[in-house]
Protein backbone atom coordinates (compact mmCIF):
# COMPACT_ATOMS: atom_id res chain seq x y z
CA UNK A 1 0.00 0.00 0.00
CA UNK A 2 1.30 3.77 -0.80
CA UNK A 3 1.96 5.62 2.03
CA UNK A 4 -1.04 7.73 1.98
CA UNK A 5 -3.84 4.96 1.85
CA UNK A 6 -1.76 3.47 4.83
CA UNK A 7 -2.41 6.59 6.75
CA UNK A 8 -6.00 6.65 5.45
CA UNK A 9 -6.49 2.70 6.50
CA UNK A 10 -5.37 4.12 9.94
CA UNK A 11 -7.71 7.14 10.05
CA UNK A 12 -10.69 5.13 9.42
CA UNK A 13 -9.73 2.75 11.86
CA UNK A 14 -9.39 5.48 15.27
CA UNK A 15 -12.53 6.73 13.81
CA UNK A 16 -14.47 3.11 13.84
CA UNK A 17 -13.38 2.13 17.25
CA UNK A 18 -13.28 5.88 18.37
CA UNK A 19 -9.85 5.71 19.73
CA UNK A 20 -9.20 8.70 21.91
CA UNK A 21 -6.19 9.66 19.98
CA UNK A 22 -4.18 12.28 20.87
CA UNK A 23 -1.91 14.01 17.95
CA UNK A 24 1.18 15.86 18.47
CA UNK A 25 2.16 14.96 22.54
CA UNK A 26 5.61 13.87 23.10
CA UNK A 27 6.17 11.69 25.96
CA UNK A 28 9.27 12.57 27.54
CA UNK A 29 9.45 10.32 30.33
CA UNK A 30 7.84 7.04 31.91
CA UNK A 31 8.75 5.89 35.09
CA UNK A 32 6.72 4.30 38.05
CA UNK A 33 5.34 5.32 40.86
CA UNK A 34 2.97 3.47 43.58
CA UNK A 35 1.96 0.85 41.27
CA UNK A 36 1.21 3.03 38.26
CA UNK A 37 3.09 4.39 35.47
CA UNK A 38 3.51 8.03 35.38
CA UNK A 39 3.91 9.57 32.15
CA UNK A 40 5.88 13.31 31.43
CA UNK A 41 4.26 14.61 28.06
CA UNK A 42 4.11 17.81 26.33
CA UNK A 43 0.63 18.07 26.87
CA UNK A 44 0.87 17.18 30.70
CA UNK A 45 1.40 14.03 32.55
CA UNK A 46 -0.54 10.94 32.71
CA UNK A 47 -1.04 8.06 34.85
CA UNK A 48 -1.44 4.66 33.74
CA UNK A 49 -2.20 1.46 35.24
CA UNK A 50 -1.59 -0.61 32.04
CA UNK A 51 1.20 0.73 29.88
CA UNK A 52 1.88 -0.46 26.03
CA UNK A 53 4.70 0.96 23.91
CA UNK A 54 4.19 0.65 20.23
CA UNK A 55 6.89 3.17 19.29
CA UNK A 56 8.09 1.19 16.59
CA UNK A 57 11.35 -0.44 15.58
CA UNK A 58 12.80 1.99 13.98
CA UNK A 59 14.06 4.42 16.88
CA UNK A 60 17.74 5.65 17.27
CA UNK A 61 19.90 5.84 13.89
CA UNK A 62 22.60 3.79 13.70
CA UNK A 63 26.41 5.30 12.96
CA UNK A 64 29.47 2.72 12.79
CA UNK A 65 32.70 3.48 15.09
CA UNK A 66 34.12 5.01 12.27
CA UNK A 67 31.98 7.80 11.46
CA UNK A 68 33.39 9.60 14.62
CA UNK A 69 36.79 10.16 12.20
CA UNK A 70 34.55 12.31 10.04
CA UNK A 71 35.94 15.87 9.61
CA UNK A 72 34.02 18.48 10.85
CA UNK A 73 33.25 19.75 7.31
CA UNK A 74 32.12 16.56 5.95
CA UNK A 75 28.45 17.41 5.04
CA UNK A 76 26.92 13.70 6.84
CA UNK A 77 23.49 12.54 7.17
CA UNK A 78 21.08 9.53 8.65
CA UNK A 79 18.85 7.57 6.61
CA UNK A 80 15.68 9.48 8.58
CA UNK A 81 16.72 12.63 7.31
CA UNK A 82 16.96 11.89 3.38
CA UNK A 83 14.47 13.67 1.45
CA UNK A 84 15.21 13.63 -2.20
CA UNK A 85 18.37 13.57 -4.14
CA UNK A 86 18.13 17.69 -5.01
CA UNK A 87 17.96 18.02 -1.02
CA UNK A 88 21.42 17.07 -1.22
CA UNK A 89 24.91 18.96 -1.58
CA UNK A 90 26.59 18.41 -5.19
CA UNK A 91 29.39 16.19 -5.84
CA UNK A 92 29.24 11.78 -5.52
CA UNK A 93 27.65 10.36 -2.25
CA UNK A 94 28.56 7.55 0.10
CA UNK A 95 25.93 5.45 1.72
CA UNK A 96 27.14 3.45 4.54
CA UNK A 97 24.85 0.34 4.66
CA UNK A 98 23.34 -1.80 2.45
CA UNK A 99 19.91 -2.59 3.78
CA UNK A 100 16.41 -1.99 1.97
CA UNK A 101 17.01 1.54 2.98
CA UNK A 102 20.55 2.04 1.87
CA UNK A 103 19.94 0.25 -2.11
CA UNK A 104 16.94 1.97 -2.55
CA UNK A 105 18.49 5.02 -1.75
CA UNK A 106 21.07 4.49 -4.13
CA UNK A 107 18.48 3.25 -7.32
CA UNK A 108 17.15 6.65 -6.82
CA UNK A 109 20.35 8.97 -6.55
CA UNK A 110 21.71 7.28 -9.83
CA UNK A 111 18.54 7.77 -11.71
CA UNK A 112 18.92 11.22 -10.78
CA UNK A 113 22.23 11.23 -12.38
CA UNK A 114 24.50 11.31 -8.69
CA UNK A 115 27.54 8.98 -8.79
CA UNK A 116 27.33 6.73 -5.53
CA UNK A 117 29.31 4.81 -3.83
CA UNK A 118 27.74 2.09 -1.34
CA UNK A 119 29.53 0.86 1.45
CA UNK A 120 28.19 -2.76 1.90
CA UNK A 121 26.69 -4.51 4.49
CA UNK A 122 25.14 -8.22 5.18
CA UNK A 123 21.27 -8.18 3.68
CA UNK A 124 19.99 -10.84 2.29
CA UNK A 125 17.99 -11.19 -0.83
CA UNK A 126 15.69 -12.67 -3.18
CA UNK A 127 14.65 -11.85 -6.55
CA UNK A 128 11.16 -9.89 -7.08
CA UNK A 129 9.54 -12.75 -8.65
CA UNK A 130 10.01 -16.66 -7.82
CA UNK A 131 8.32 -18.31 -10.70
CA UNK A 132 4.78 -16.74 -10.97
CA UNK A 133 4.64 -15.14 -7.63
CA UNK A 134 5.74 -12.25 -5.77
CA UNK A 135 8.65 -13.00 -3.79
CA UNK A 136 6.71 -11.73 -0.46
CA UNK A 137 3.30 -14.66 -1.45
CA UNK A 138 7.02 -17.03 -0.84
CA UNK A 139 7.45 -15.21 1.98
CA UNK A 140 4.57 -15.50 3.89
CA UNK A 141 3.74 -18.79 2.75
CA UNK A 142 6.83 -20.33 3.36
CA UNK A 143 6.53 -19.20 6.97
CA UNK A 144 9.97 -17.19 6.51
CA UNK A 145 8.29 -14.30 8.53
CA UNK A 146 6.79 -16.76 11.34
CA UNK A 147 10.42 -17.74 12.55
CA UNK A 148 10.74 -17.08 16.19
CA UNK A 149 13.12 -15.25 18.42
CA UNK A 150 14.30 -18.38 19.28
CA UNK A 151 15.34 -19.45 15.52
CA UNK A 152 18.43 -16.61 16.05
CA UNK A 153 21.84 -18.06 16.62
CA UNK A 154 22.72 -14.79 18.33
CA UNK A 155 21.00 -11.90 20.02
CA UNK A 156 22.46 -9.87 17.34
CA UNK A 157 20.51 -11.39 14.90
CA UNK A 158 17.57 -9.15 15.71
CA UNK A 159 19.64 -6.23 13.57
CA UNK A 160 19.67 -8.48 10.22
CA UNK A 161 18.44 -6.48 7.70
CA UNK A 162 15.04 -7.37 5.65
CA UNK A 163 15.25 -9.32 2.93
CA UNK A 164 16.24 -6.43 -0.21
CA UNK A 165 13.71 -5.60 -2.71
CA UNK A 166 11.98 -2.23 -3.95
CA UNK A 167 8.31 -1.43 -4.92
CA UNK A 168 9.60 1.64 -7.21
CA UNK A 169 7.85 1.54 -10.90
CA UNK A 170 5.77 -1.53 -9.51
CA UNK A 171 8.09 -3.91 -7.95
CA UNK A 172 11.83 -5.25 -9.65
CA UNK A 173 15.03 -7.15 -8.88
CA UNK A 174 17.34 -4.54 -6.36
CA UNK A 175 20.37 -6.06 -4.73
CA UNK A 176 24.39 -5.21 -5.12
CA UNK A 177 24.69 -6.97 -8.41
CA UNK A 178 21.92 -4.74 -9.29
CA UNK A 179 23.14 -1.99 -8.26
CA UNK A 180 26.25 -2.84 -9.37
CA UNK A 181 25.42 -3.51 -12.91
CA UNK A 182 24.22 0.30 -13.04
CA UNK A 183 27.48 1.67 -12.07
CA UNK A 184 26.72 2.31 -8.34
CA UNK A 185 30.29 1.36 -7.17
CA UNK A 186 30.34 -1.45 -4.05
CA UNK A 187 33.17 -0.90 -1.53
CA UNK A 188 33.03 -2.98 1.88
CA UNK A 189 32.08 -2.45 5.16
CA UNK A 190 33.12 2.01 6.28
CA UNK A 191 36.12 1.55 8.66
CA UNK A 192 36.63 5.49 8.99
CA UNK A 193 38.56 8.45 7.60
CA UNK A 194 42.14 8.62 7.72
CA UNK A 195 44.56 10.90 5.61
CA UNK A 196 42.01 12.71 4.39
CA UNK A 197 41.26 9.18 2.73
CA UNK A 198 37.45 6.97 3.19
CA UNK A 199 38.69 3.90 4.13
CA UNK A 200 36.56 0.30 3.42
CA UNK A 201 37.55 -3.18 4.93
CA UNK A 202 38.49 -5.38 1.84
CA UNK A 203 35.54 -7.54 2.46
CA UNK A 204 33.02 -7.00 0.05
CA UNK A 205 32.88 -10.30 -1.40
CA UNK A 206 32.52 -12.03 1.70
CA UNK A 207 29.32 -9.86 2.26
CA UNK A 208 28.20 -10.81 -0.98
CA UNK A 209 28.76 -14.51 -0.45
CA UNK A 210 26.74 -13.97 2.66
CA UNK A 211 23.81 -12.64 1.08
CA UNK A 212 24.06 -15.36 -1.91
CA UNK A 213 24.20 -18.24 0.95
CA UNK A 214 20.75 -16.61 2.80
CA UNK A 215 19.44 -16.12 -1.34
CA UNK A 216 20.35 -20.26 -1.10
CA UNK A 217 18.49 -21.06 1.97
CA UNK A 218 15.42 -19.29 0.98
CA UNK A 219 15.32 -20.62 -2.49
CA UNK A 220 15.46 -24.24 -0.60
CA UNK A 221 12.77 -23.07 1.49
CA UNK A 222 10.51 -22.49 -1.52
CA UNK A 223 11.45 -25.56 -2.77
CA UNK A 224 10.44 -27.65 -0.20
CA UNK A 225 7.31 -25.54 0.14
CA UNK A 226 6.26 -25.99 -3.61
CA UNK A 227 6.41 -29.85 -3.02
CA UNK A 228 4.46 -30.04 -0.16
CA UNK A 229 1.53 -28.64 -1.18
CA UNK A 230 1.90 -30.37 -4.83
CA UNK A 231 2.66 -26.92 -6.40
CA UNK A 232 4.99 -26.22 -9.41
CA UNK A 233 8.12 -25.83 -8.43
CA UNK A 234 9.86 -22.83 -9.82
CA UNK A 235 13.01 -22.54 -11.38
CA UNK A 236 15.48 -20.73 -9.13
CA UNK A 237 18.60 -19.54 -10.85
CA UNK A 238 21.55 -19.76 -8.68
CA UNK A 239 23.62 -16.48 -7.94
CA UNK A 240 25.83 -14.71 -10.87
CA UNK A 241 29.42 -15.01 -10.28
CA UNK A 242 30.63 -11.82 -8.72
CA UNK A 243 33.37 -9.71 -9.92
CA UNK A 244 34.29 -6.25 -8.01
CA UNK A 245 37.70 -3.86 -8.01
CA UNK A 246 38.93 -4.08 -4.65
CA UNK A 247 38.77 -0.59 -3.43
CA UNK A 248 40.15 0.24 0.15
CA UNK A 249 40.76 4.17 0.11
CA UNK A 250 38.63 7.09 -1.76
CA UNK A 251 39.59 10.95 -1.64
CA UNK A 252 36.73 12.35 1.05
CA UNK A 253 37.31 15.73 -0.46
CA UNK A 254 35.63 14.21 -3.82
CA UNK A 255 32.24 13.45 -2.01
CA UNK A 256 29.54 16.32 -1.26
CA UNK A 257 27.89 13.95 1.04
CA UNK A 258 28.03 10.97 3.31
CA UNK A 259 24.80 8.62 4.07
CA UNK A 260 24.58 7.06 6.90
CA UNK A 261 21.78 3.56 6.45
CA UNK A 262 22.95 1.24 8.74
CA UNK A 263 19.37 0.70 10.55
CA UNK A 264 18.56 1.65 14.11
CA UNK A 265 18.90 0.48 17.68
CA UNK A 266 16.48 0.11 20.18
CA UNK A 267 15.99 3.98 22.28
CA UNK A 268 14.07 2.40 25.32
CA UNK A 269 16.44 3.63 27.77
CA UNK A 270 16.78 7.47 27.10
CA UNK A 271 13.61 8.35 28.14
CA UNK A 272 11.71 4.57 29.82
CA UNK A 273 13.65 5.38 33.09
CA UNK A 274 12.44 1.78 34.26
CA UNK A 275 15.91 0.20 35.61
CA UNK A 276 15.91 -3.63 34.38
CA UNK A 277 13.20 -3.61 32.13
CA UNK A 278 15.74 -3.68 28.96
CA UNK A 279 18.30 -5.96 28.05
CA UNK A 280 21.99 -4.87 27.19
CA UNK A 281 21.17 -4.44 23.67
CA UNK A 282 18.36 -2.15 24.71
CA UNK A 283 15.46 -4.71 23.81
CA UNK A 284 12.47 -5.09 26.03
CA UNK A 285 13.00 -8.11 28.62
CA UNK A 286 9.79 -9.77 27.71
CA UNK A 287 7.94 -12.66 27.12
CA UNK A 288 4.84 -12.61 24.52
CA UNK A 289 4.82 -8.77 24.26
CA UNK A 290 4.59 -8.73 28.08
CA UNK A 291 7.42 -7.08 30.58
CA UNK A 292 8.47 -10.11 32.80
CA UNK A 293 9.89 -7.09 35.41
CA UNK A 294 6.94 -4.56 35.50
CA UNK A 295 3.42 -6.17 35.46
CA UNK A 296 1.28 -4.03 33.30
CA UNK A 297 4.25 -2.78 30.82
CA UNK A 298 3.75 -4.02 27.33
CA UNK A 299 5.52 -4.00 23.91
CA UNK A 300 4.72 -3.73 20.24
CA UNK A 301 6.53 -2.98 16.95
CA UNK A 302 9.51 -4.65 18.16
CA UNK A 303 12.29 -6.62 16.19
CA UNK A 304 11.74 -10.16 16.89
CA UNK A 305 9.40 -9.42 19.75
CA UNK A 306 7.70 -12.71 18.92
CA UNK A 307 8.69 -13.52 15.35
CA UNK A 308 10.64 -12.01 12.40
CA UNK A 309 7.49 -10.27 11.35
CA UNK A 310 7.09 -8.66 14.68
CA UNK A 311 8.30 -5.48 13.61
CA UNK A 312 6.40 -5.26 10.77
CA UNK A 313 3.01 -3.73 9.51
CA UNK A 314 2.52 -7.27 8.28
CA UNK A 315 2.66 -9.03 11.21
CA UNK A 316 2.12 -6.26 14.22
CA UNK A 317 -1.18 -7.34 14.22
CA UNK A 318 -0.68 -10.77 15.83
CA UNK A 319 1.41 -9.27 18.48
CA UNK A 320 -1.16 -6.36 19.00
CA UNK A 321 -4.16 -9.21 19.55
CA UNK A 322 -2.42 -11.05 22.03
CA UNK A 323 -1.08 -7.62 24.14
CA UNK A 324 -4.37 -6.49 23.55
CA UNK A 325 -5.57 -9.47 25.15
CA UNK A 326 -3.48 -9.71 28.48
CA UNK A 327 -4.20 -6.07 29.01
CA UNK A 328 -7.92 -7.06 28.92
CA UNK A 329 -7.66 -9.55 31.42
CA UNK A 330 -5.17 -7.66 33.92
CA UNK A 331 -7.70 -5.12 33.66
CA UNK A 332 -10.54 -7.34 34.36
CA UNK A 333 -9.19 -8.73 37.04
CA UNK A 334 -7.70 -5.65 39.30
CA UNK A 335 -11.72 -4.43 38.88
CA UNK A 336 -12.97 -7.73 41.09
């Protein structure tokens, strides 16, 4: 859905269940008090018995160690404050990460006719199409987006990117060879500035190899899904070979910009002053949406609060049933 029905679909909604939404108040501050939660907003504070935070995934911008090497006069930017590609200073640009964010972002400073250079990270992808289908029907049918948090190896595995793709002009094939193939030039992972040189970790085709081993598991995934339910199986081309110029320095004075798209980290702490409630990473300590330190603190939107699709529009809506649901009953219960 465009952006603007999705806001639409959500107007309609407050109206139907006549949500007392309230626009434009900041809360600055939670903490607890006598059994309730006290909220500091811009509009005034507000106490709560039952307390959910749906404040998304998407919360503090994410900068590698290196981008504290930046010169002071190095024009630098997050992915939240990208506009358009006129919105940005002449000369090429640099986009540290490789996520949906960071190739889509690219796609659409080459059209416009900027010379990028993307600093690569581990995404994994698919192509748009898998046989006759959309690569997200695979998706969801597959049960890719059902995995739980306890399918991760590591705790870390929360940050993985999504799986790369683009709906620009109706939907098409964007990864690094891709991009790559349009003359957006792949470097690997930012290390910092040095010399008045950008310098990249000679690693990019180990990312890539990364990326074609998740494109692997996926396409086995399918596979396996096709033949159990006695569908055609489609023909799944394995990766291109990959061929790149290792580059490990670039001139910073050549760039009018750097990008910063390396995703975002959880921003609980800054203003939740609830001590315990998150975990080192700065995830809610929780167990099926619920706090297991503060009884009647909840959580939505989060990255692998329940499953891979947690964080998405997708898939909040399980999550937001089953909150929804244990706030009902606490609430039900402290009025006998």
């Amino acid at each position: 859905m465009p952006r603007d029905e999705i806001v639409a679909y959500l107007e309609r909604h407050a109206r139907a269940v006549q949500a007392p939404v309230r626009e434009g108040v900041d809360v600055r501050t939670v903490s607890r008090r006598d059994g309730s939660f006290m909220l500091e907003t811009s509009d005034g504070p507000v106490v709560a018995r039952e307390l959910v935070l749906c404040t998304g995934a998407y919360q503090r911008p994410h900068r590698p160690p290196g981008a504290a090497t930046l010169p002071a006069n190095c024009y630098a930017i997050d992915v939240e404050d990208y506009h358009n590609p006129g919105a940005l200073p002449a000369g090429p640009v640099l986009i540290v990460g490789s996520g949906q964010s960071g190739c889509q972002i690219a796609e659409e400073l080459h059209e416009a006719g900027r010379e990028v250079v993307l600093a690569c990270g581990r995404a994994p992808w698919a192509t748009r199409r898998i046989g006759e289908r959309d690569v997200f029907w695979w998706v969801i049918e597959t049960g890719f987006w059902d995995a739980p948090l306890s399918s991760l190896t590591t705790p870390a595995g929360r940050l993985f990117a999504n799986v790369l793709g683009t709906g620009h002009g109706g939907g098409h094939d964007l990864h690094l060879r891709t991009l790559q193939s349009t003359g957006v030039r792949l470097v690997g992972h930012f290390l910092g500035v040095d010399d008045g040189h950008l310098r990249f970790a000679a690693d990019l085709e180990e990312t890539v190899a990364w990326g074609d081993q998740r494109y692997n598991e996926f396409a086995a995934l399918v596979r396996k899904t096709a033949m159990e339910r006695a569908l055609s199986v489609p023909e799944i081309q394995p990766p291109e070979p990959f061929a790149h110029d290792v580059i490990e320095e670039l001139p910073i004075g050549e760039f009018g910009c750097v990008l910063f798209a390396g995703g975002f980290r959880p921003d609980y702490g800054r203003w939740v002053h609830l001590p315990g409630a998150f975990d080192v990473m700065g995830f809610p300590i929780q167990q099926e949406g619920a706090s297991t330190l503060f009884a009647g603190l909840y959580f939505v939107g989060v990255h692998f609060l329940r499953k891979r699709q947690s964080s998405l529009l997708y898939g909040v809506g399980e999550d937001a049933a089953i909150v929804a649901d244990a706030v009902a009953s606490r609430a039900s219960a402290n009025r006998q």
